[in-house]
Every structure is written in C-alpha cells, then in structure tokens.
N, C-alpha and C. Protein backbone atom coordinates (compact mmCIF):
# COMPACT_ATOMS: atom_id res chain seq x y z
N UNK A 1 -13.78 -10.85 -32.93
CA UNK A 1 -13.14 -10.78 -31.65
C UNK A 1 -14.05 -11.43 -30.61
N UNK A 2 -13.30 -12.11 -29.87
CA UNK A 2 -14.36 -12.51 -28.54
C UNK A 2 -13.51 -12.15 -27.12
N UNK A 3 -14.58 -12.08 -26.40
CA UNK A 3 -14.40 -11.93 -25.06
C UNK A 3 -14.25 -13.08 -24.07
N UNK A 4 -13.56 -12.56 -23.18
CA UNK A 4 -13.47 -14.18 -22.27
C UNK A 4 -14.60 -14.84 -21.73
N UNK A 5 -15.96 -14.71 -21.93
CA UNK A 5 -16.69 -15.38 -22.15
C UNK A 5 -16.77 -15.98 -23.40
N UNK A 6 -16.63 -16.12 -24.62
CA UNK A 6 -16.67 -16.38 -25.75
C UNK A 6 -17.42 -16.02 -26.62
N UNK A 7 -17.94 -14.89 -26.27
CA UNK A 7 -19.11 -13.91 -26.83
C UNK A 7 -18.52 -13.23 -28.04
N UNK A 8 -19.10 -13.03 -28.56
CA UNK A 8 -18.57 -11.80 -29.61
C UNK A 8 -18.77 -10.70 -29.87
N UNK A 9 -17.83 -9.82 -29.58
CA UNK A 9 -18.06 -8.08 -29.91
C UNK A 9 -17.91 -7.71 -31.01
N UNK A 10 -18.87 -6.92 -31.05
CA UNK A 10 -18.50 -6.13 -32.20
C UNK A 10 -17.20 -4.90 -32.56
N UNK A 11 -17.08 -5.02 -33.85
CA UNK A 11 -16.25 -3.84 -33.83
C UNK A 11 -16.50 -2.66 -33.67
N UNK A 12 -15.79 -1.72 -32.78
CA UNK A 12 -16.11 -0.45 -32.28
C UNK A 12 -17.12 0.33 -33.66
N UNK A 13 -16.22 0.43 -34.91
CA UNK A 13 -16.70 1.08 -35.90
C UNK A 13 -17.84 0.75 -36.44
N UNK A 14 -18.02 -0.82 -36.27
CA UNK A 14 -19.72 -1.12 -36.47
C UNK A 14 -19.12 -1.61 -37.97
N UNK A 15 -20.03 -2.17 -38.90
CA UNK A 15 -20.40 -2.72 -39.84
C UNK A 15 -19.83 -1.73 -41.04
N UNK A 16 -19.45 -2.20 -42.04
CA UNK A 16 -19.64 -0.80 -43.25
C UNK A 16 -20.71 -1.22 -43.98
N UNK A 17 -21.26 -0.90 -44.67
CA UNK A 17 -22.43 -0.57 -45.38
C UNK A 17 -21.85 -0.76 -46.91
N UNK A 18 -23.56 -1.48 -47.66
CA UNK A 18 -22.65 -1.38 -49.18
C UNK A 18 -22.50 0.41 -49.59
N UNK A 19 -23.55 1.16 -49.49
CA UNK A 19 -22.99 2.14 -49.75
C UNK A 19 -21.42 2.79 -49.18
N UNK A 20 -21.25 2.25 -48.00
CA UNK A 20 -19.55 2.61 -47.47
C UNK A 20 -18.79 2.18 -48.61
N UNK A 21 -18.63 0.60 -49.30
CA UNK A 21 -17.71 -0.05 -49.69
C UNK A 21 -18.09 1.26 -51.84
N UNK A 22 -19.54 1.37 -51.99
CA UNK A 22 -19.16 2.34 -53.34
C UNK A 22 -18.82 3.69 -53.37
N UNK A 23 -18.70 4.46 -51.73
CA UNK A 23 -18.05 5.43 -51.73
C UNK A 23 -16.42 5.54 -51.70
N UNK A 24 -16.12 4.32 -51.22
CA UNK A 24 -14.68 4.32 -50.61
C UNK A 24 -14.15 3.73 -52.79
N UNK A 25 -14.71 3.12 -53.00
CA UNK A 25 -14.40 2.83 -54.67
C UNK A 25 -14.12 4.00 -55.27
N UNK A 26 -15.09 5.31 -55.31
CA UNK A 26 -15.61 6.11 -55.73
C UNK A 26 -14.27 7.14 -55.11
N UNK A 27 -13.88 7.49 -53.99
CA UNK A 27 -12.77 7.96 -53.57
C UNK A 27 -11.77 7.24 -53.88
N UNK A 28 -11.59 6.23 -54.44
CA UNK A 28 -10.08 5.41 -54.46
C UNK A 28 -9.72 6.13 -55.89
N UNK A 29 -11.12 5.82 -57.05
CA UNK A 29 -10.81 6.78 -58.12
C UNK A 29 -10.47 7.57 -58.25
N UNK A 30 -11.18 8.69 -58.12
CA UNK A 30 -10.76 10.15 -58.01
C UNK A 30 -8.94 10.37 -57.18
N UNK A 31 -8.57 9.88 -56.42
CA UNK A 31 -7.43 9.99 -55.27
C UNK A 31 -6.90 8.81 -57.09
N UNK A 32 -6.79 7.84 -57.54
CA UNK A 32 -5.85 7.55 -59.02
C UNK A 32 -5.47 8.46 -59.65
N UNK A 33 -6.89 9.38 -60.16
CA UNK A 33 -6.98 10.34 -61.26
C UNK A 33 -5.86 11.27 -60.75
N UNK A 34 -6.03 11.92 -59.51
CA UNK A 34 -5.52 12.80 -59.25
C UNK A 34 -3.84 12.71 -59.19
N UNK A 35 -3.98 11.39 -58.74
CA UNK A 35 -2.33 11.10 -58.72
C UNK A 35 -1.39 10.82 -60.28
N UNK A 36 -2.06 10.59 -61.43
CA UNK A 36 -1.45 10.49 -62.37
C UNK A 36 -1.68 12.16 -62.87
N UNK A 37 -2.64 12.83 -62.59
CA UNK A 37 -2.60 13.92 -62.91
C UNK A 37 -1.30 14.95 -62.16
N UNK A 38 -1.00 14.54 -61.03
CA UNK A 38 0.25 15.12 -60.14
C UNK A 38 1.14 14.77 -60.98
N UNK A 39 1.13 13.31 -61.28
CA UNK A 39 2.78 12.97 -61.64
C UNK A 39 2.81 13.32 -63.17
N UNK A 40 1.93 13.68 -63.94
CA UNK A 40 2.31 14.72 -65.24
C UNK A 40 2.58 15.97 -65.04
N UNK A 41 1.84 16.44 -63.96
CA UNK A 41 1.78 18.41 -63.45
C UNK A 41 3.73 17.93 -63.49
N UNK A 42 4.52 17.26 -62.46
CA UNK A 42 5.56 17.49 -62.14
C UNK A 42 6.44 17.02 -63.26
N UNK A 43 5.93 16.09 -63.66
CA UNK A 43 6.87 15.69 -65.32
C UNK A 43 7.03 16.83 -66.17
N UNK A 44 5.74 17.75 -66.49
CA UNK A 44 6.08 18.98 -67.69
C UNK A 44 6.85 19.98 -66.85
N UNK A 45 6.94 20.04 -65.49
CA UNK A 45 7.53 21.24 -64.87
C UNK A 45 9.25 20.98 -65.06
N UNK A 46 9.56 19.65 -64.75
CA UNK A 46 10.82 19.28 -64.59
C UNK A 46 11.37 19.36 -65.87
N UNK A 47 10.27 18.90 -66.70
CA UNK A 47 11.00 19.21 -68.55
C UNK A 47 11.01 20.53 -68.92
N UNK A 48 10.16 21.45 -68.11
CA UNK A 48 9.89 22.73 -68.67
C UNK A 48 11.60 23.45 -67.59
N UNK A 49 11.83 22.92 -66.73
CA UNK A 49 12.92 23.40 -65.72
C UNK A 49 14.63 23.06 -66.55
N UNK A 50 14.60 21.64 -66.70
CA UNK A 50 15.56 21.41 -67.84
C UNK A 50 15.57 22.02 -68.77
C-alpha cells in the first residue's frame, strides 16, 4: 500500500513470521482431522438413526 506521498506503509498486522506460516499449517491440520472426523461422527449416527 502507499500513501499519497508514495511511501509505503506497512500493514497494520505487521509481517507474519515463518513460525506464523508453521503454526497456521499446523492448525489447518488438526481443523482437516477434525472435520473428517465430524463427518464420520454424523455418518454412523444417521446410519445408526435409519
């Protein structure tokens, strides 16, 4: 982004960090796992409901 001087600001949030980018990996996993683990929890319930 620049300013009407032609300067450049930074972004409010600042930089991410490599450790930001292997935590956010590291949460994307777990938040997969969990979601195929949901969508079996509700698959055996719906077969167990039928």
């Amino acid at each position: 982004m620049e300013d009407e001087l032609g300067a450049e600001k930074e972004h409010w949030l600042g930089e991410l960090t490599e450790q930001d980018f292997l935590l956010g990996k590291r949460a994307t996993r777990i938040i997969d796992i969990l979601r195929v683990l949901a969508l079996v929890a509700c698959a055996g319930i719906g077969v167990y409901v039928f």
